[in-house]
Protein backbone atom coordinates (compact mmCIF):
# COMPACT_ATOMS: atom_id res chain seq x y z
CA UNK A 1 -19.31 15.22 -1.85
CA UNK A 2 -17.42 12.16 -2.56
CA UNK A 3 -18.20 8.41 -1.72
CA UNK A 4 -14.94 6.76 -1.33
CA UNK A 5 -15.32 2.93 -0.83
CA UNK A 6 -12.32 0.45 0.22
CA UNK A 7 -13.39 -3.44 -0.90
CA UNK A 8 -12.29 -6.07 1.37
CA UNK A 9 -14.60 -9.27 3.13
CA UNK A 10 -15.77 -8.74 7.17
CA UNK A 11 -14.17 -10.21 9.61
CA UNK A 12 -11.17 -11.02 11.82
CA UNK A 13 -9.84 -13.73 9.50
CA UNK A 14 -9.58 -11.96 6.04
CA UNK A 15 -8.43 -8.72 7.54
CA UNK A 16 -4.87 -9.56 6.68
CA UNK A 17 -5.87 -10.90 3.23
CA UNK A 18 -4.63 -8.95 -0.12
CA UNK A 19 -8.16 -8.82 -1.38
CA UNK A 20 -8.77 -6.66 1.61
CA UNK A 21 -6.30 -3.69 0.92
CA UNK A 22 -9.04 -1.27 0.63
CA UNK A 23 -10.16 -1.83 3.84
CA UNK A 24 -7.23 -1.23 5.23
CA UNK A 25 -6.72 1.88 3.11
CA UNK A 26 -9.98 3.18 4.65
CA UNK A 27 -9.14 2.27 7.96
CA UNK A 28 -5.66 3.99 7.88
CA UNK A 29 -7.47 7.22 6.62
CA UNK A 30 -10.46 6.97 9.49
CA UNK A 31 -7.60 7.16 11.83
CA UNK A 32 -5.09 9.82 10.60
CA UNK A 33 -7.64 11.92 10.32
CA UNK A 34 -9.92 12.11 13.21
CA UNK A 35 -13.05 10.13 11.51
CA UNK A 36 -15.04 8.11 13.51
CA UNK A 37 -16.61 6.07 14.99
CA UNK A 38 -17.87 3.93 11.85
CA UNK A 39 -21.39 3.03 12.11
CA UNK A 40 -23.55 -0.29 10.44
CA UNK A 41 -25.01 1.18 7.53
CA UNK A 42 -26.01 0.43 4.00
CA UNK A 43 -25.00 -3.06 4.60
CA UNK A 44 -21.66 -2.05 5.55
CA UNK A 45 -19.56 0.31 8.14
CA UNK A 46 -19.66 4.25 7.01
CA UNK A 47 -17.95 7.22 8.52
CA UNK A 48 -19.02 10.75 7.83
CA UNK A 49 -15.93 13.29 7.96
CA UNK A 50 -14.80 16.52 6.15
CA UNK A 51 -11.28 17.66 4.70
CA UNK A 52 -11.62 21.25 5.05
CA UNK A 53 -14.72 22.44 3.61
CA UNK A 54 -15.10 19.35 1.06
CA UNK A 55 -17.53 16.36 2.69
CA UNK A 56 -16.69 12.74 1.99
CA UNK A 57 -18.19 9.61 3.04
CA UNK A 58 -15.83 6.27 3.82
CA UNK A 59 -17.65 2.68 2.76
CA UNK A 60 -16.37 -0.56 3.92
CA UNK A 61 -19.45 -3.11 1.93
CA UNK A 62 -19.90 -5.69 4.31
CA UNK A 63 -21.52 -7.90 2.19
CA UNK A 64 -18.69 -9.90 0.82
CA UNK A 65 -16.49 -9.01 -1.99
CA UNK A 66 -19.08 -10.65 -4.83
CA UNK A 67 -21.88 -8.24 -3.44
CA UNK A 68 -20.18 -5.18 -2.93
CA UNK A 69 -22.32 -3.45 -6.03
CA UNK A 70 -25.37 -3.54 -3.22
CA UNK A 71 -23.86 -1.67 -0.88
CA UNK A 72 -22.19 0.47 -2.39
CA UNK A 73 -25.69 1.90 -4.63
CA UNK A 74 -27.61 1.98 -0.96
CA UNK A 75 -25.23 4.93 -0.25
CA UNK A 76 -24.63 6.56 -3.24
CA UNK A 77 -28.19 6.74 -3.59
CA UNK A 78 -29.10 8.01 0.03
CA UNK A 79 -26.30 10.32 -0.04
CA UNK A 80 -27.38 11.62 -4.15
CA UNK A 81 -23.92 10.86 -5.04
CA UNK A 82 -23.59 10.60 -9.03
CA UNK A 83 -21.57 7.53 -10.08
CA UNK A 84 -18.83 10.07 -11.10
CA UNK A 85 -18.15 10.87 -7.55
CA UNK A 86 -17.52 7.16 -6.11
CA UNK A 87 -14.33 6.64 -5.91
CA UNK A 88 -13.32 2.63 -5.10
CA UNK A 89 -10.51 1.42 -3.45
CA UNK A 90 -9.26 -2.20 -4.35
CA UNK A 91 -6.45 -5.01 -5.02
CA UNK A 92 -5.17 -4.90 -8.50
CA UNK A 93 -3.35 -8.25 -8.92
CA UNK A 94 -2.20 -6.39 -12.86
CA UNK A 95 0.01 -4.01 -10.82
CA UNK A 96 3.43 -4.67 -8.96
CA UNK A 97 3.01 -4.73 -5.37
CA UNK A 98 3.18 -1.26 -4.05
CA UNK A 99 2.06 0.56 -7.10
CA UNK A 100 -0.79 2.60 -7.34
CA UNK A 101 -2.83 4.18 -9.99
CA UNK A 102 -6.12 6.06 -10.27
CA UNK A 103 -8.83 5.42 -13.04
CA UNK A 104 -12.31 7.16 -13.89
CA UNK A 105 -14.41 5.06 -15.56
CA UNK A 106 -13.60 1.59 -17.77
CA UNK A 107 -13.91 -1.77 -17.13
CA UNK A 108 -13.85 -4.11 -14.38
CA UNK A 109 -11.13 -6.64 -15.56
CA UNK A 110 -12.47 -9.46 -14.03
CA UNK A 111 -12.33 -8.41 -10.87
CA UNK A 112 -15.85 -9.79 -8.51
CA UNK A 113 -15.81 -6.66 -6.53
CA UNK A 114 -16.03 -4.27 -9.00
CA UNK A 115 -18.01 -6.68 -11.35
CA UNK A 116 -20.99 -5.97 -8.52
CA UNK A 117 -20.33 -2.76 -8.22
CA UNK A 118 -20.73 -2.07 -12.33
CA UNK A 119 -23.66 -4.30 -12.48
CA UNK A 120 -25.70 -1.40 -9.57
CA UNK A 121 -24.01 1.76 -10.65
CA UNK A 122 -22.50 1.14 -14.07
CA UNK A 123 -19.09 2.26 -14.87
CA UNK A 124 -18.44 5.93 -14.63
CA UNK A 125 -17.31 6.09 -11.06
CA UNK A 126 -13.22 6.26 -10.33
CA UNK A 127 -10.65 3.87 -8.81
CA UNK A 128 -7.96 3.44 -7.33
CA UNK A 129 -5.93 0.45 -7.78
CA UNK A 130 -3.71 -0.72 -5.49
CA UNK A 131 -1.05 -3.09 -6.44
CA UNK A 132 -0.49 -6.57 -4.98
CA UNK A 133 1.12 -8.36 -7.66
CA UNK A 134 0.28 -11.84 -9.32
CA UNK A 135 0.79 -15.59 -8.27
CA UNK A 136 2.01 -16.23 -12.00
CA UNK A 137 -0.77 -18.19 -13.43
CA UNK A 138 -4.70 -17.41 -13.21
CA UNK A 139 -5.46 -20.28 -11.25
CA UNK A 140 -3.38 -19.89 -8.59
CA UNK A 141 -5.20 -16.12 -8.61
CA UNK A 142 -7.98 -17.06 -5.66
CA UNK A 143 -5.74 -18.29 -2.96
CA UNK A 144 -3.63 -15.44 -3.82
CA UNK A 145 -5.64 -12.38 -3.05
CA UNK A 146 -7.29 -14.67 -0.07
CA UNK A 147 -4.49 -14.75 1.61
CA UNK A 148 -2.45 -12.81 4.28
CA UNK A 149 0.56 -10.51 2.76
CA UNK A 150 3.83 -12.01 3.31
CA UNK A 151 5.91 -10.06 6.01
CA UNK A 152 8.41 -8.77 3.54
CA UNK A 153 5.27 -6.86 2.04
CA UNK A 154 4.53 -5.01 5.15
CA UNK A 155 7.14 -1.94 4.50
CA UNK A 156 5.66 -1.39 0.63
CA UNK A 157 2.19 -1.89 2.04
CA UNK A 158 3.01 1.05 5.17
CA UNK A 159 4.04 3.14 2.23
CA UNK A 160 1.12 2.72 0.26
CA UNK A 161 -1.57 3.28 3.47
CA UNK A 162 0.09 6.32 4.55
CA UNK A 163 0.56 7.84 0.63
CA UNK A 164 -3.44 7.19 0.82
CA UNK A 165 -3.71 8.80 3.77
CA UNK A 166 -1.66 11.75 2.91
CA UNK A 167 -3.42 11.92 -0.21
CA UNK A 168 -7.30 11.62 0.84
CA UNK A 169 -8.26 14.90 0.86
CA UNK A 170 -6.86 15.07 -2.72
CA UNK A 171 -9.04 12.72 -3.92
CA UNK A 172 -12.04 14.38 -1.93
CA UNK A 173 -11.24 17.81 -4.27
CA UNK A 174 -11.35 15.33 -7.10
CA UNK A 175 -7.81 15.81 -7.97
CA UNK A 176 -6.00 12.95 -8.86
CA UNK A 177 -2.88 14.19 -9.91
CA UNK A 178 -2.29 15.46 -6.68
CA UNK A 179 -3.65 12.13 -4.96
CA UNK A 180 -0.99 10.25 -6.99
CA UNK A 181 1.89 13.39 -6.08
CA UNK A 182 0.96 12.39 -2.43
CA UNK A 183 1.26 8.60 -2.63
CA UNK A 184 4.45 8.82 -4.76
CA UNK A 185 6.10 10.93 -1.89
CA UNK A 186 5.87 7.79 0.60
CA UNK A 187 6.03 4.80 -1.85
CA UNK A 188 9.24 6.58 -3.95
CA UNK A 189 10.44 9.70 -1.98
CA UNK A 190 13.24 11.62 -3.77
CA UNK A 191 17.00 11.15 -2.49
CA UNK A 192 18.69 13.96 0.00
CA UNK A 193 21.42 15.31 -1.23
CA UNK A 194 22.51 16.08 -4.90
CA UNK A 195 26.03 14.15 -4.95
CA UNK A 196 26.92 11.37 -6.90
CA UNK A 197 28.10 7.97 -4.53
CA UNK A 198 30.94 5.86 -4.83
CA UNK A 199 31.03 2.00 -5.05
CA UNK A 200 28.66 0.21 -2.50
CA UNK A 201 26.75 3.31 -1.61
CA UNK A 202 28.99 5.02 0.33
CA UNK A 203 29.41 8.55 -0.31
CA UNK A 204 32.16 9.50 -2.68
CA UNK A 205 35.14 11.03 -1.35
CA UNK A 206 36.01 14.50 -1.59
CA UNK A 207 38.43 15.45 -3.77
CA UNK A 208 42.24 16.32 -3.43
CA UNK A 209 42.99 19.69 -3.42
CA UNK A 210 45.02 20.83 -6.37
CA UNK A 211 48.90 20.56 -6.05
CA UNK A 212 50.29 24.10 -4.89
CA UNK A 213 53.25 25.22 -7.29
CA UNK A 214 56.57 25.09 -5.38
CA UNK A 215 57.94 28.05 -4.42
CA UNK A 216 60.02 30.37 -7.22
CA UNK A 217 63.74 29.88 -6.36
CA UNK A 218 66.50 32.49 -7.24
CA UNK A 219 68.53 31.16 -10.21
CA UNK A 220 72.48 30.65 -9.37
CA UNK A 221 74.94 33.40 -10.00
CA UNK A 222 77.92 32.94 -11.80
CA UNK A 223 81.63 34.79 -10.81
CA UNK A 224 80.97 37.68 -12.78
CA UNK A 225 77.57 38.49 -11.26
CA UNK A 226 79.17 38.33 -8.15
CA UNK A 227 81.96 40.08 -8.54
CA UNK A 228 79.69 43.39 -10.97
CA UNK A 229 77.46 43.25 -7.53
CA UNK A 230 80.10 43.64 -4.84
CA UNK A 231 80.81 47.38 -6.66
CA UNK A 232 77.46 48.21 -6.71
């Protein structure tokens, strides 16, 4: 069984926020696969589902981003989930937006969510870290990630929730190479076709077909020929 937790603050007005992508991711997988309906628990919302045979457990820690540590050790402890198999979801303001990469283990990098989280569990469990990019300079960093993604984010940040989605029960097998296979399909899916393209995009045109030799012609005759023929 896996504990997957998305970090994020409750309510309507930080739903939008960066800081909240894990939320969303969780919510995006609730729905595309039949989970539901979440239920108040472990101070938080928690869905119970199954991919396949292999059980999983969705956490959305309600008790603010700087607390999330508490909820997150209610479950995992209820549930007798090892540290190894939690598997959080957050904002990684050290990654381009739209980038995504799975850890186990390691440090928290300053960021409050996870902070809490190593301070109840310690540091062995995975995560997933979702790319939102930075404001340029540390201080700026708060407003940032508290704040609603721009609108020209919203087709990277589709690509990412759906490569989550597609990718979930991955993670729920524990294999992350997969996970990433799946999220890499949406976020950078390969080109159709195998052609090169001309200027501009536009496909490159197809090529001539080779000159056809002219036909042989019969080399002139001269008086003699002519005249050797006509007694033939």
């Amino acid at each position: 069984m896996k504990l997957i937790v998305g970090l994020g603050n409750p309510g309507a007005k930080y739903a939008g926020h960066r800081h909240n992508i894990g939320f969303m991711c969780l919510d995006r997988i609730a729905k595309d696969h039949g989970f539901g309906p979440w239920k108040s628990k472990f101070q938080g919302q928690v869905i119970e589902g199954r991919f396949g045979s292999d059980r999983v457990v969705l956490l959305k820690p309600e008790t603010f981003m700087n607390n999330s540590g508490q909820s997150v050790i209610a479950a995992a402890q209820f549930y007798k989930i090892d540290p190894a198999d939690v598997i959080v979801l957050h904002d990684e303001i050290d990654l381009a937006p739209g980038k995504v990469r799975f850890k186990q283990g390691g440090g928290h990098a300053g960021h409050n969510g996870l902070r809490s989280i190593h301070a109840h569990l310690g540091d062995e469990y995975g995560r997933v870290r979702l790319g939102v990019g930075h404001p340029g300079h540390k201080d700026r960093v708060p407003g940032y990630v508290l704040h609603d993604f721009a609108k020209a984010d919203q087709v990277w940040l589709d690509d990412v929730l759906r490569g989550v989605s597609d990718g979930a029960a991955d993670l729920a097998q524990g294999d992350a190479a997969k996970f990433m296979n799946a999220v890499a399909l949406r976020v950078s899916p390969p080109r159709s076709g195998t052609g090169e393209k001309g200027p501009k995009g536009k496909p490159a045109p197809e090529p001539k077909p080779a000159p056809q030799p002219a036909p042989e012609q019969e080399a002139p005759r001269s008086a003699l020929q002519k005249l050797i023929e006509r007694f033939k």
